[in-house]
PDB file of N, CA and C in Angstrom:
ATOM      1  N   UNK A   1      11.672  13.082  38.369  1.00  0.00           N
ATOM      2  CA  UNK A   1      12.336  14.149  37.669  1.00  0.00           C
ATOM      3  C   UNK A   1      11.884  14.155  36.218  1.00  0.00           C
ATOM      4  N   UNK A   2      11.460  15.310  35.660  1.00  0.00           N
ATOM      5  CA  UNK A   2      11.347  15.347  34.474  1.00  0.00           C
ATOM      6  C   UNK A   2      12.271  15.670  33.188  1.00  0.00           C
ATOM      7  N   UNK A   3      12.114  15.131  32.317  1.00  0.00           N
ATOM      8  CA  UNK A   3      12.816  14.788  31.091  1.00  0.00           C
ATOM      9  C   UNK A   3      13.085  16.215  30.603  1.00  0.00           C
ATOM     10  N   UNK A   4      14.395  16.133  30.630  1.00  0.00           N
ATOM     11  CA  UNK A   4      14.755  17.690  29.792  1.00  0.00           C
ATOM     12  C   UNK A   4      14.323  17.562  28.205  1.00  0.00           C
ATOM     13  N   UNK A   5      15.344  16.683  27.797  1.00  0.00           N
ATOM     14  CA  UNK A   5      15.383  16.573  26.224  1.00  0.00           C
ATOM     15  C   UNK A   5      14.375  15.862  26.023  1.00  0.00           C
ATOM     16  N   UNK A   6      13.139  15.542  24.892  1.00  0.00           N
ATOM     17  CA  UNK A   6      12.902  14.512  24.435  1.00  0.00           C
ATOM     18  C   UNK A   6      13.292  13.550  23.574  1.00  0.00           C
ATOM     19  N   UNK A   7      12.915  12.553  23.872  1.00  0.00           N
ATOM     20  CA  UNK A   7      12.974  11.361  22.854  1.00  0.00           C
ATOM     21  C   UNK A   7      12.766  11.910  21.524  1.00  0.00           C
ATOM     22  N   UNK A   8      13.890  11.293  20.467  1.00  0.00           N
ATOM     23  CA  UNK A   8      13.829  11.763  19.111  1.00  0.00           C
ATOM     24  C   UNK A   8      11.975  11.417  18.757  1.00  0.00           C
ATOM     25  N   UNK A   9      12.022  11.610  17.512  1.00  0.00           N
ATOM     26  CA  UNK A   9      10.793  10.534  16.718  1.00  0.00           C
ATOM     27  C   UNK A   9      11.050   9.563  16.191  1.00  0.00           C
ATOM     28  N   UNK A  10      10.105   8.663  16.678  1.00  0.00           N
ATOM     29  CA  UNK A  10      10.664   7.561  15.831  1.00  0.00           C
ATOM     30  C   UNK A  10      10.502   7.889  14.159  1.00  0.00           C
ATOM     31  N   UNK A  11      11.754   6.628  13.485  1.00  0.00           N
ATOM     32  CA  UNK A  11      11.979   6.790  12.156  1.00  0.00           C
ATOM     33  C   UNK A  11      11.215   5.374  11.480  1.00  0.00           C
ATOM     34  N   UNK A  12      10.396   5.835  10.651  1.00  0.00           N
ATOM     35  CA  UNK A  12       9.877   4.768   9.780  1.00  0.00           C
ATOM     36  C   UNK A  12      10.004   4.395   8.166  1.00  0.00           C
ATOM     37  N   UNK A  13      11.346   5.325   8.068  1.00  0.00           N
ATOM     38  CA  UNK A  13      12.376   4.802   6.981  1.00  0.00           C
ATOM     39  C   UNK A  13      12.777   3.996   6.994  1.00  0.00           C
ATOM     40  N   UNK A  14      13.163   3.507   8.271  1.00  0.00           N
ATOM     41  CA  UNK A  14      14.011   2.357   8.106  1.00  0.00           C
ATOM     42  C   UNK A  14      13.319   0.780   7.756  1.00  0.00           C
ATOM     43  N   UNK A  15      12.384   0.962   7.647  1.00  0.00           N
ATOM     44  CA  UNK A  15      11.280  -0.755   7.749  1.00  0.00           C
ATOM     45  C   UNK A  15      11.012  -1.297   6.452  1.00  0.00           C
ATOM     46  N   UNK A  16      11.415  -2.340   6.487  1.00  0.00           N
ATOM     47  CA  UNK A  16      11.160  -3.510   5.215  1.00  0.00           C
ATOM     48  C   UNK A  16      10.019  -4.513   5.556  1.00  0.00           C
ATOM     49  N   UNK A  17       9.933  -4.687   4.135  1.00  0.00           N
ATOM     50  CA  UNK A  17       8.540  -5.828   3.992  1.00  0.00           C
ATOM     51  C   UNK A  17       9.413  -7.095   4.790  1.00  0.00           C
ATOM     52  N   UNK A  18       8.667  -7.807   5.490  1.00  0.00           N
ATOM     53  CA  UNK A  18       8.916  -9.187   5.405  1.00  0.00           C
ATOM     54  C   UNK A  18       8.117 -10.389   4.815  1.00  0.00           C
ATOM     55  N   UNK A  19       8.707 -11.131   4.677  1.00  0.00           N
ATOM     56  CA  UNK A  19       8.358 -12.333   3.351  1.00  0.00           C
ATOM     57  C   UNK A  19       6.531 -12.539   4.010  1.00  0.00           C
ATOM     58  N   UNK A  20       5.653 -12.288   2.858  1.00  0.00           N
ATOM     59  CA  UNK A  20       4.892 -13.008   2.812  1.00  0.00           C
ATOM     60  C   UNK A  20       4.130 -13.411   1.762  1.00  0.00           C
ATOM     61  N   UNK A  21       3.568 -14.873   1.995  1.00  0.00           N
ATOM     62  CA  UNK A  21       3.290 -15.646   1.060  1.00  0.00           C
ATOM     63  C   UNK A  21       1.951 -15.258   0.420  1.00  0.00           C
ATOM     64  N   UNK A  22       1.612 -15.406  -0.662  1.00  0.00           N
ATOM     65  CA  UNK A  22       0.134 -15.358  -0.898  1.00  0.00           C
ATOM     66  C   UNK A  22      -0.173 -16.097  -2.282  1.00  0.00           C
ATOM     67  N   UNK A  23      -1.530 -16.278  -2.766  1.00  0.00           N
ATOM     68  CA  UNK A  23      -1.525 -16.851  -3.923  1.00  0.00           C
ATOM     69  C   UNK A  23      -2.174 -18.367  -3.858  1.00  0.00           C
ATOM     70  N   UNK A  24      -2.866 -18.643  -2.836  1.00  0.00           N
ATOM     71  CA  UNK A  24      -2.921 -20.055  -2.513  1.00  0.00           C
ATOM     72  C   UNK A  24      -4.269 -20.286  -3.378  1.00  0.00           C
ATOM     73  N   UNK A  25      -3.749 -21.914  -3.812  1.00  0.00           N
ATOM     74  CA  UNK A  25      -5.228 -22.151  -4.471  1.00  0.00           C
ATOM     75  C   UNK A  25      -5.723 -23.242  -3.902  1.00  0.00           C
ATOM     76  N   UNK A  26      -6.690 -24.001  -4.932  1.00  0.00           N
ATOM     77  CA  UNK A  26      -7.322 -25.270  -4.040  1.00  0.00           C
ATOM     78  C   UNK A  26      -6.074 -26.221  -4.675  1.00  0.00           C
ATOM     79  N   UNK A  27      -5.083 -26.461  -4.229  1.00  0.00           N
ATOM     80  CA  UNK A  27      -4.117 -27.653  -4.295  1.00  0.00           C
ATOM     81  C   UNK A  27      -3.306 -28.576  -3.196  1.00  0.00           C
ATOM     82  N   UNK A  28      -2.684 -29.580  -3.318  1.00  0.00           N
ATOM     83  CA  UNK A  28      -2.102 -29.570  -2.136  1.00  0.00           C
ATOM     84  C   UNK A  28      -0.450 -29.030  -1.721  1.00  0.00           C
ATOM     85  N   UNK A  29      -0.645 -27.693  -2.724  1.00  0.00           N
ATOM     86  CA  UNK A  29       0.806 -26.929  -2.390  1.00  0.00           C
ATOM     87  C   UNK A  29       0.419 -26.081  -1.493  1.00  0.00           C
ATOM     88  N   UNK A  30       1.817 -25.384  -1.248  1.00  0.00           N
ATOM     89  CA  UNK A  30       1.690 -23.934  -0.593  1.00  0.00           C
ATOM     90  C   UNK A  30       1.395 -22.805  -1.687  1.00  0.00           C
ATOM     91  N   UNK A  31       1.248 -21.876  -1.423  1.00  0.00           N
ATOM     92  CA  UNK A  31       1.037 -20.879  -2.220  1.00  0.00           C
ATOM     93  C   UNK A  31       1.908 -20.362  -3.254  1.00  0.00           C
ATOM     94  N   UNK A  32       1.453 -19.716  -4.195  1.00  0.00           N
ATOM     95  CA  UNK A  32       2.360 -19.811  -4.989  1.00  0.00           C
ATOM     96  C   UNK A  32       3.326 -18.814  -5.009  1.00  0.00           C
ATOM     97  N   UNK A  33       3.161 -17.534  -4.565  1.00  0.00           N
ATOM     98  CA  UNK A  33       4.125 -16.378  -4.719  1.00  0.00           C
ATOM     99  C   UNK A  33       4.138 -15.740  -3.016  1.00  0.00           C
ATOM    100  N   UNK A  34       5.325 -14.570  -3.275  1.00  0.00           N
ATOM    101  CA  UNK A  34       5.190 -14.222  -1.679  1.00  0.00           C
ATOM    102  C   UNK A  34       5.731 -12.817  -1.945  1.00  0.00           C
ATOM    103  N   UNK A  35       5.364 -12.012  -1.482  1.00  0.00           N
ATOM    104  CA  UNK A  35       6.216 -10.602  -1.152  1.00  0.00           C
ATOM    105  C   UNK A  35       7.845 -10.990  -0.756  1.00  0.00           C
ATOM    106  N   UNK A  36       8.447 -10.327  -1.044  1.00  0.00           N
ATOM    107  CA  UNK A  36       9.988 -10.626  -0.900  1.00  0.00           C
ATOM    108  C   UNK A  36      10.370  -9.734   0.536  1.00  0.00           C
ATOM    109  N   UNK A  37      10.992 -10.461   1.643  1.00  0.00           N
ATOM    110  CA  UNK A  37      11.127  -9.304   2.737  1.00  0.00           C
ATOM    111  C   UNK A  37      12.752  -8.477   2.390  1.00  0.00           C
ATOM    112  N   UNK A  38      12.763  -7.572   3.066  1.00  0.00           N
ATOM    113  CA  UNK A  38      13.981  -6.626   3.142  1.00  0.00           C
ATOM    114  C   UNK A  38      13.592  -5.608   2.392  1.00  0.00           C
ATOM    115  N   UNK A  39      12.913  -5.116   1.444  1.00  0.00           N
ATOM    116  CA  UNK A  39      12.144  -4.504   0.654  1.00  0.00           C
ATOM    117  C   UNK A  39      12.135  -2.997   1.786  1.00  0.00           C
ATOM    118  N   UNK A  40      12.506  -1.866   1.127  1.00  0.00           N
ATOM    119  CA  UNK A  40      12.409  -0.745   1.843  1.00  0.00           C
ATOM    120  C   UNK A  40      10.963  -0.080   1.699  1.00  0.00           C
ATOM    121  N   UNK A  41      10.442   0.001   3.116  1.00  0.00           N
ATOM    122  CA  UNK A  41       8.487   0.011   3.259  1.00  0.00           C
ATOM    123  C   UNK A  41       8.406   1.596   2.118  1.00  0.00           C
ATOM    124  N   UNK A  42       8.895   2.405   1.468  1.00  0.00           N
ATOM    125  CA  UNK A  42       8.689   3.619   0.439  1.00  0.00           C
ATOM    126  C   UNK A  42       8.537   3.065  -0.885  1.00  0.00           C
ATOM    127  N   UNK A  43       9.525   1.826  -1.233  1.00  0.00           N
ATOM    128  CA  UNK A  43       9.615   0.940  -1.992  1.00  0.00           C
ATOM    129  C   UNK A  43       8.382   0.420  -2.391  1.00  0.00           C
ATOM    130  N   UNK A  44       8.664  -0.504  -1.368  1.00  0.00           N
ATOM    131  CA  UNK A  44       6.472  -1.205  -1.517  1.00  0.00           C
ATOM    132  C   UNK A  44       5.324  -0.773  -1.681  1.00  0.00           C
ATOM    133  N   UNK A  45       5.589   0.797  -0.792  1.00  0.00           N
ATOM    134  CA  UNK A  45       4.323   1.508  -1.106  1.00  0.00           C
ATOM    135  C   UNK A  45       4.314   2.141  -2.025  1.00  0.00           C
ATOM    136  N   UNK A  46       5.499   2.364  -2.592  1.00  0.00           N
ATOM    137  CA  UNK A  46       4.948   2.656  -3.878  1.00  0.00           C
ATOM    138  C   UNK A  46       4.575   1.999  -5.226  1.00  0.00           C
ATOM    139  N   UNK A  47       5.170   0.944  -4.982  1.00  0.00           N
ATOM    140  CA  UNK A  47       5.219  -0.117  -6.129  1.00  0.00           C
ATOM    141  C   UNK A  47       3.303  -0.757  -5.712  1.00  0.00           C
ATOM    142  N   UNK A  48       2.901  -0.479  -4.190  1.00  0.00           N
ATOM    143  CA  UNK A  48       1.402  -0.698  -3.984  1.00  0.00           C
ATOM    144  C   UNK A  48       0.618   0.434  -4.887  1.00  0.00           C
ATOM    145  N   UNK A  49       1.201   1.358  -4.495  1.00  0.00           N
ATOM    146  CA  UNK A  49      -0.261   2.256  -5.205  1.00  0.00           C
ATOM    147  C   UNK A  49       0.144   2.315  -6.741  1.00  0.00           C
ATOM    148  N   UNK A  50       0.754   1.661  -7.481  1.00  0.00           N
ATOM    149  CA  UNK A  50       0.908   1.386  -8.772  1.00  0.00           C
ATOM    150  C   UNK A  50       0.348   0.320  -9.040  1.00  0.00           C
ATOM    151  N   UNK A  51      -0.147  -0.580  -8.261  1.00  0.00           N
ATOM    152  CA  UNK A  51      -1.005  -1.583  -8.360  1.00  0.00           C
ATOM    153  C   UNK A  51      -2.230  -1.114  -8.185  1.00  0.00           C
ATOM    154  N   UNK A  52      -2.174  -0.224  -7.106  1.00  0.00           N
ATOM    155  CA  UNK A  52      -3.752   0.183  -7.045  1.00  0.00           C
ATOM    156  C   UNK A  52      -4.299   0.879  -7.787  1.00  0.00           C
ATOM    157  N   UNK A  53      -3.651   1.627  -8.584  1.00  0.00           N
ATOM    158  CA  UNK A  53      -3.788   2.415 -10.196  1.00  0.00           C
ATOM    159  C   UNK A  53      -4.505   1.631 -10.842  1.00  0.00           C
ATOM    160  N   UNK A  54      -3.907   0.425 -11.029  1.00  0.00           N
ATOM    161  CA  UNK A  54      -4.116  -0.466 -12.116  1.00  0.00           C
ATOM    162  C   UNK A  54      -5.199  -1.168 -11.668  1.00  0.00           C
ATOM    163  N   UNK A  55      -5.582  -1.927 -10.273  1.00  0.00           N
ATOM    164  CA  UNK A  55      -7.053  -2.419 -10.015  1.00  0.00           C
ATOM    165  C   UNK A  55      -8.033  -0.550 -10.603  1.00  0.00           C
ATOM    166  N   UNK A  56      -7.827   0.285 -10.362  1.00  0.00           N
ATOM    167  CA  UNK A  56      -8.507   1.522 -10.407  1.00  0.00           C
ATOM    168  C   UNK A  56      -9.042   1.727 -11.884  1.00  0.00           C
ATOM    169  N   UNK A  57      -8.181   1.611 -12.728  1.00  0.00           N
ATOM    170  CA  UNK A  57      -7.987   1.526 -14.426  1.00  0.00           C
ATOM    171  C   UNK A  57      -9.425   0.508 -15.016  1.00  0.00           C
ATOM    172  N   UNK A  58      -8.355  -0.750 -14.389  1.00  0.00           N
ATOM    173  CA  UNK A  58      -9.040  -1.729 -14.822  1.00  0.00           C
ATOM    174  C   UNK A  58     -10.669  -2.000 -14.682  1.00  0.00           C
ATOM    175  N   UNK A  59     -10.979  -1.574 -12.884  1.00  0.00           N
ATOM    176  CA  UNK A  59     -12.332  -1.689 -13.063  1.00  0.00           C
ATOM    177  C   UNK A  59     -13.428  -0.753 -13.383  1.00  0.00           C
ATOM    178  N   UNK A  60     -12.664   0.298 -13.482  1.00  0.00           N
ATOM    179  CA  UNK A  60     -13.475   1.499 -14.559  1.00  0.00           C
ATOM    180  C   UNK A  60     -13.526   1.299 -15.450  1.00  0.00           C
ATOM    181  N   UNK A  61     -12.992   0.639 -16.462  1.00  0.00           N
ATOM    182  CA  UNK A  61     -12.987   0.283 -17.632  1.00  0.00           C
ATOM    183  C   UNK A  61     -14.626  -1.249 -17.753  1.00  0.00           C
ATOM    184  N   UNK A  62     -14.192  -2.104 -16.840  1.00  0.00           N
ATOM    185  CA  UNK A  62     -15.231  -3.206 -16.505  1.00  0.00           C
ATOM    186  C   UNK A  62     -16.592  -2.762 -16.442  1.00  0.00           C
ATOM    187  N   UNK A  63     -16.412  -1.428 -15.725  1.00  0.00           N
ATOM    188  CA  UNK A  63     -17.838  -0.819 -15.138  1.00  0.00           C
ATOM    189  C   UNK A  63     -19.033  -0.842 -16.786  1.00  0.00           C
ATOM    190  N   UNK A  64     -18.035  -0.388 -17.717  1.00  0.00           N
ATOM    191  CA  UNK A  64     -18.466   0.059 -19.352  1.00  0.00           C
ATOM    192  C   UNK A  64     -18.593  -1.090 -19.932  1.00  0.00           C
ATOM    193  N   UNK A  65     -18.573  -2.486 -19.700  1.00  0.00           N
ATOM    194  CA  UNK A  65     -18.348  -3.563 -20.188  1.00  0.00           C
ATOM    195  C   UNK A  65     -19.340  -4.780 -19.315  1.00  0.00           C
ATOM    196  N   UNK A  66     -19.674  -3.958 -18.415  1.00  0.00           N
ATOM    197  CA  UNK A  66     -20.401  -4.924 -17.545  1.00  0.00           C
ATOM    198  C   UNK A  66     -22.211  -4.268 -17.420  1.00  0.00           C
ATOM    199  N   UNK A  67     -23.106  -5.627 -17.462  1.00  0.00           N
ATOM    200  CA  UNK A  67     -24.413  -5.143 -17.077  1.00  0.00           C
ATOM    201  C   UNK A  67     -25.099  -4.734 -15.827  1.00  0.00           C
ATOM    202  N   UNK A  68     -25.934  -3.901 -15.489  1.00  0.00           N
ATOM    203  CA  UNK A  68     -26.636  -3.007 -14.804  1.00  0.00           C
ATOM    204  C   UNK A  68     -26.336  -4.155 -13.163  1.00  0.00           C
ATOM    205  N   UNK A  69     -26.984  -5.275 -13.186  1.00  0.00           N
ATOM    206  CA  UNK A  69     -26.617  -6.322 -12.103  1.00  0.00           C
ATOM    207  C   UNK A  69     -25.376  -6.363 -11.301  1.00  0.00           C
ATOM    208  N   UNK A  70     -24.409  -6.301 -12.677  1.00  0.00           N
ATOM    209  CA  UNK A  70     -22.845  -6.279 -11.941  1.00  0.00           C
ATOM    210  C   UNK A  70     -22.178  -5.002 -11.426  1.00  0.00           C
ATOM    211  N   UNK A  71     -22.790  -3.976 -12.237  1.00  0.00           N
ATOM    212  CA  UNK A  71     -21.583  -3.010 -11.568  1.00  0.00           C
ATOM    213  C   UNK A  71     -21.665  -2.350  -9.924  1.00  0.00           C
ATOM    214  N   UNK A  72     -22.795  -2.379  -9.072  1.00  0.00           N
ATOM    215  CA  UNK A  72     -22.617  -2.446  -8.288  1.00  0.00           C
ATOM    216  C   UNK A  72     -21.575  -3.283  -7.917  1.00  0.00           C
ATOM    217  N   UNK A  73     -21.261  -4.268  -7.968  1.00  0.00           N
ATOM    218  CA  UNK A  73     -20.220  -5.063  -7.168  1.00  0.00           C
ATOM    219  C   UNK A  73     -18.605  -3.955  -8.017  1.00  0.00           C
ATOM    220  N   UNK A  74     -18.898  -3.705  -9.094  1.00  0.00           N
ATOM    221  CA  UNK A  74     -17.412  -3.114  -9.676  1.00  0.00           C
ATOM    222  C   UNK A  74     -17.369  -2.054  -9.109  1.00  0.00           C
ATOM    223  N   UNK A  75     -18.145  -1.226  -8.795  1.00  0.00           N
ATOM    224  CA  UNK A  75     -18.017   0.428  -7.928  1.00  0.00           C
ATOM    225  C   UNK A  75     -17.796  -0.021  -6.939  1.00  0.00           C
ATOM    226  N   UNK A  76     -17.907  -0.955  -6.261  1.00  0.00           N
ATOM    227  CA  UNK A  76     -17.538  -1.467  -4.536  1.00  0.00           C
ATOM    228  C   UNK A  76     -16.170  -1.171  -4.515  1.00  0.00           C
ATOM    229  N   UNK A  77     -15.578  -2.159  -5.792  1.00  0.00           N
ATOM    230  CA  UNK A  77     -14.067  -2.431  -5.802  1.00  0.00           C
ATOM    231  C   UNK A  77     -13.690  -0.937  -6.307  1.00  0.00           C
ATOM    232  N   UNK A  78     -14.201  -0.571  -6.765  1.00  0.00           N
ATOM    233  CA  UNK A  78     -13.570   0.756  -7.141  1.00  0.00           C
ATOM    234  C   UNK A  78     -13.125   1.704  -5.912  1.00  0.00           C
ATOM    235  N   UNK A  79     -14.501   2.065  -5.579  1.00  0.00           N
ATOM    236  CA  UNK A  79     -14.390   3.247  -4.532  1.00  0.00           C
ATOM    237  C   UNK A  79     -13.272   2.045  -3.363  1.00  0.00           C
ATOM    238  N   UNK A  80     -13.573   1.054  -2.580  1.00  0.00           N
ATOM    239  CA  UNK A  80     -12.241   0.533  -1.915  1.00  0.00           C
ATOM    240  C   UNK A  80     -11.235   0.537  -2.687  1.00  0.00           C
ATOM    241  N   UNK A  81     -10.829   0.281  -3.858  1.00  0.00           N
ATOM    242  CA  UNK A  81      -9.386   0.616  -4.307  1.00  0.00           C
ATOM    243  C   UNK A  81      -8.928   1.938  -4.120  1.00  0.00           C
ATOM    244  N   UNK A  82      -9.630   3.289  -4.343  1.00  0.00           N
ATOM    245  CA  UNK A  82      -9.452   4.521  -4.209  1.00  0.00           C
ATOM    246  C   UNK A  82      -9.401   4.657  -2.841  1.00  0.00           C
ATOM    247  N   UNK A  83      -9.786   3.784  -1.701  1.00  0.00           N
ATOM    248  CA  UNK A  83      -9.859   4.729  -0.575  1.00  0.00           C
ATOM    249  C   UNK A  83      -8.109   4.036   0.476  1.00  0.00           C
ATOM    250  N   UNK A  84      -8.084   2.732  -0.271  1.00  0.00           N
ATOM    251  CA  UNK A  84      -6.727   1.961  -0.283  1.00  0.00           C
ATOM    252  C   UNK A  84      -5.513   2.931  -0.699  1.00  0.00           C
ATOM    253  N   UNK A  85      -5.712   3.208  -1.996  1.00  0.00           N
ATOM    254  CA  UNK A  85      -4.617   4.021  -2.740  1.00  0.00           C
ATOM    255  C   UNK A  85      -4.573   5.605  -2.367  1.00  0.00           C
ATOM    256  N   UNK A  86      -5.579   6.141  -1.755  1.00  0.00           N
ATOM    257  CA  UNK A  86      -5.298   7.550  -0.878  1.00  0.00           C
ATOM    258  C   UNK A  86      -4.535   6.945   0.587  1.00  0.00           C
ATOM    259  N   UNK A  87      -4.778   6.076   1.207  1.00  0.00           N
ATOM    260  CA  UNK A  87      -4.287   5.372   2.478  1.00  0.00           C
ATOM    261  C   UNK A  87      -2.593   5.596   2.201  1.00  0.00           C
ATOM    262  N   UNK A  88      -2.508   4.526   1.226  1.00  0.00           N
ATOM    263  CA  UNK A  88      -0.857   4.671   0.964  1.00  0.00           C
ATOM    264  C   UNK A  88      -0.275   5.734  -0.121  1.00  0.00           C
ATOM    265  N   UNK A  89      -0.835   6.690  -0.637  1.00  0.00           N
ATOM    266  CA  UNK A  89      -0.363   8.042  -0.935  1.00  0.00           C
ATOM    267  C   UNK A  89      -0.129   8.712  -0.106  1.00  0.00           C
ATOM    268  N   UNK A  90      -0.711   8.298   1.468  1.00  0.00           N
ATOM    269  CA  UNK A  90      -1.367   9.314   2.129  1.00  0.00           C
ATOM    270  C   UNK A  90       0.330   8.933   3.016  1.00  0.00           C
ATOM    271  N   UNK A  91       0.582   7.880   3.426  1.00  0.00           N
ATOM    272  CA  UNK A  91       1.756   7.244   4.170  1.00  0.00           C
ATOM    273  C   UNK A  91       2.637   7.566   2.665  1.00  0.00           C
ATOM    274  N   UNK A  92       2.749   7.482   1.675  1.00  0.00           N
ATOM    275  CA  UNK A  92       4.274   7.902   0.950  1.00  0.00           C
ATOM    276  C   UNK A  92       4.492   9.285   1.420  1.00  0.00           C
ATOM    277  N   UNK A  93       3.288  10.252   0.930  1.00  0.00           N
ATOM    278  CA  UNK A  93       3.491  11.594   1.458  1.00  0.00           C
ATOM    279  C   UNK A  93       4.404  11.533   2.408  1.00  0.00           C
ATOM    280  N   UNK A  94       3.642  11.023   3.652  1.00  0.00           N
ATOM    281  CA  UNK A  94       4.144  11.267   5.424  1.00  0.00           C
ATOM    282  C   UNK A  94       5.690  10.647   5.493  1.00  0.00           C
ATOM    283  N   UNK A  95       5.962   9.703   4.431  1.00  0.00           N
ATOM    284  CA  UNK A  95       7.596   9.463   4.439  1.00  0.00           C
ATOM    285  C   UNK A  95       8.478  10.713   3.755  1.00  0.00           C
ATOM    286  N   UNK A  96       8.281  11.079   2.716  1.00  0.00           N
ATOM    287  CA  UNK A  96       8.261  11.692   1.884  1.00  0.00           C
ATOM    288  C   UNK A  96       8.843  13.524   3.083  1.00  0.00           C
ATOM    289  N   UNK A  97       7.676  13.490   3.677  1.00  0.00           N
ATOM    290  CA  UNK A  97       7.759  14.898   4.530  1.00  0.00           C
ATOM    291  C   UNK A  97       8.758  14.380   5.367  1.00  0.00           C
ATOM    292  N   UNK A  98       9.150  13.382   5.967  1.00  0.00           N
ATOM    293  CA  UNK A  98      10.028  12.974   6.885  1.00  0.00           C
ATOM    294  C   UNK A  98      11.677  13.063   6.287  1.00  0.00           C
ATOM    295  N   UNK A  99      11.859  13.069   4.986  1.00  0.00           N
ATOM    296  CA  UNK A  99      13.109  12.905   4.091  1.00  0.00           C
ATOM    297  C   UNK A  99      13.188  14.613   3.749  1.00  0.00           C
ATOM    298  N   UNK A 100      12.226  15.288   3.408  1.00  0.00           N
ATOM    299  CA  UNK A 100      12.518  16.887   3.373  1.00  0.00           C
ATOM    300  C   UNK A 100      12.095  17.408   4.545  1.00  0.00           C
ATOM    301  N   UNK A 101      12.192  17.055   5.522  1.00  0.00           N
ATOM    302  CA  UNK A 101      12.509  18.034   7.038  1.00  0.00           C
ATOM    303  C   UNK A 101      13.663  18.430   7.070  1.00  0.00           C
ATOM    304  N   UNK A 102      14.422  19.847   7.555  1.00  0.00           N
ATOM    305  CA  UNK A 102      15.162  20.067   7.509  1.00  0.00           C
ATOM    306  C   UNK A 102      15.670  19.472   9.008  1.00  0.00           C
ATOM    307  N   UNK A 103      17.072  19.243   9.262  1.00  0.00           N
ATOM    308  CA  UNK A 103      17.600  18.201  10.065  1.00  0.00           C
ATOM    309  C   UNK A 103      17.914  19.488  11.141  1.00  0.00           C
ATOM    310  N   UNK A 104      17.816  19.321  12.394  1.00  0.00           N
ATOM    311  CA  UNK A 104      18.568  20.299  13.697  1.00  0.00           C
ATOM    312  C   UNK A 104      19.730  19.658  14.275  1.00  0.00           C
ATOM    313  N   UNK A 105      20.316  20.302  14.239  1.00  0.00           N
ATOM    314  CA  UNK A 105      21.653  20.391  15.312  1.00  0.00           C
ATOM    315  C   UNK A 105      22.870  20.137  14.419  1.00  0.00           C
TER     316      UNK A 105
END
């Protein structure tokens, strides 16, 4: 028998970071810092592409400061930071459209 109603959509408002660690160096600790979990995923991503601004800033600025040898490696990081920070503009948007849908029923 087939399904009258469908299944809602799923909601991806509701999702938090969970804890993870990062930061490790050559020691015999654990790492030093961690993402904090419970963190609402609109939250993070946005507080990400404000980071990715800032790798974006920063190594454009390097590019002018660095010799002919290096900046290939700084346009690497560049253009991947830009294609990172359209990724998660691209997912705030798609939350973003999910919060101004108008609601049925």
């Amino acid at each position: 028998m087939k399904k009258l109603v469908p299944d809602p959509p799923h909601s991806f408002t509701n999702l938090k970071t969970v804890t993870t660690p990062f930061g490790s160096c050559d020691a015999p600790h654990g790492p030093l810092f961690a993402v904090v979990g419970g963190v609402d995923i609109e939250d993070a991503l946005t507080h990400a592409s404000l980071y990715l601004k800032c790798v974006l800033d920063t190594s454009n600025q390097a590019v002018r400061h660095t010799n002919e040898e290096g900046r290939g490696m700084i346009w690497s990081t560049v253009h991947s930071a830009e294609m990172a920070k359209a990724l998660v503009d691209s997912l705030l948007d798609a939350i973003e459209a999910l919060y101004d849908k108008p609601s049925t029923g």
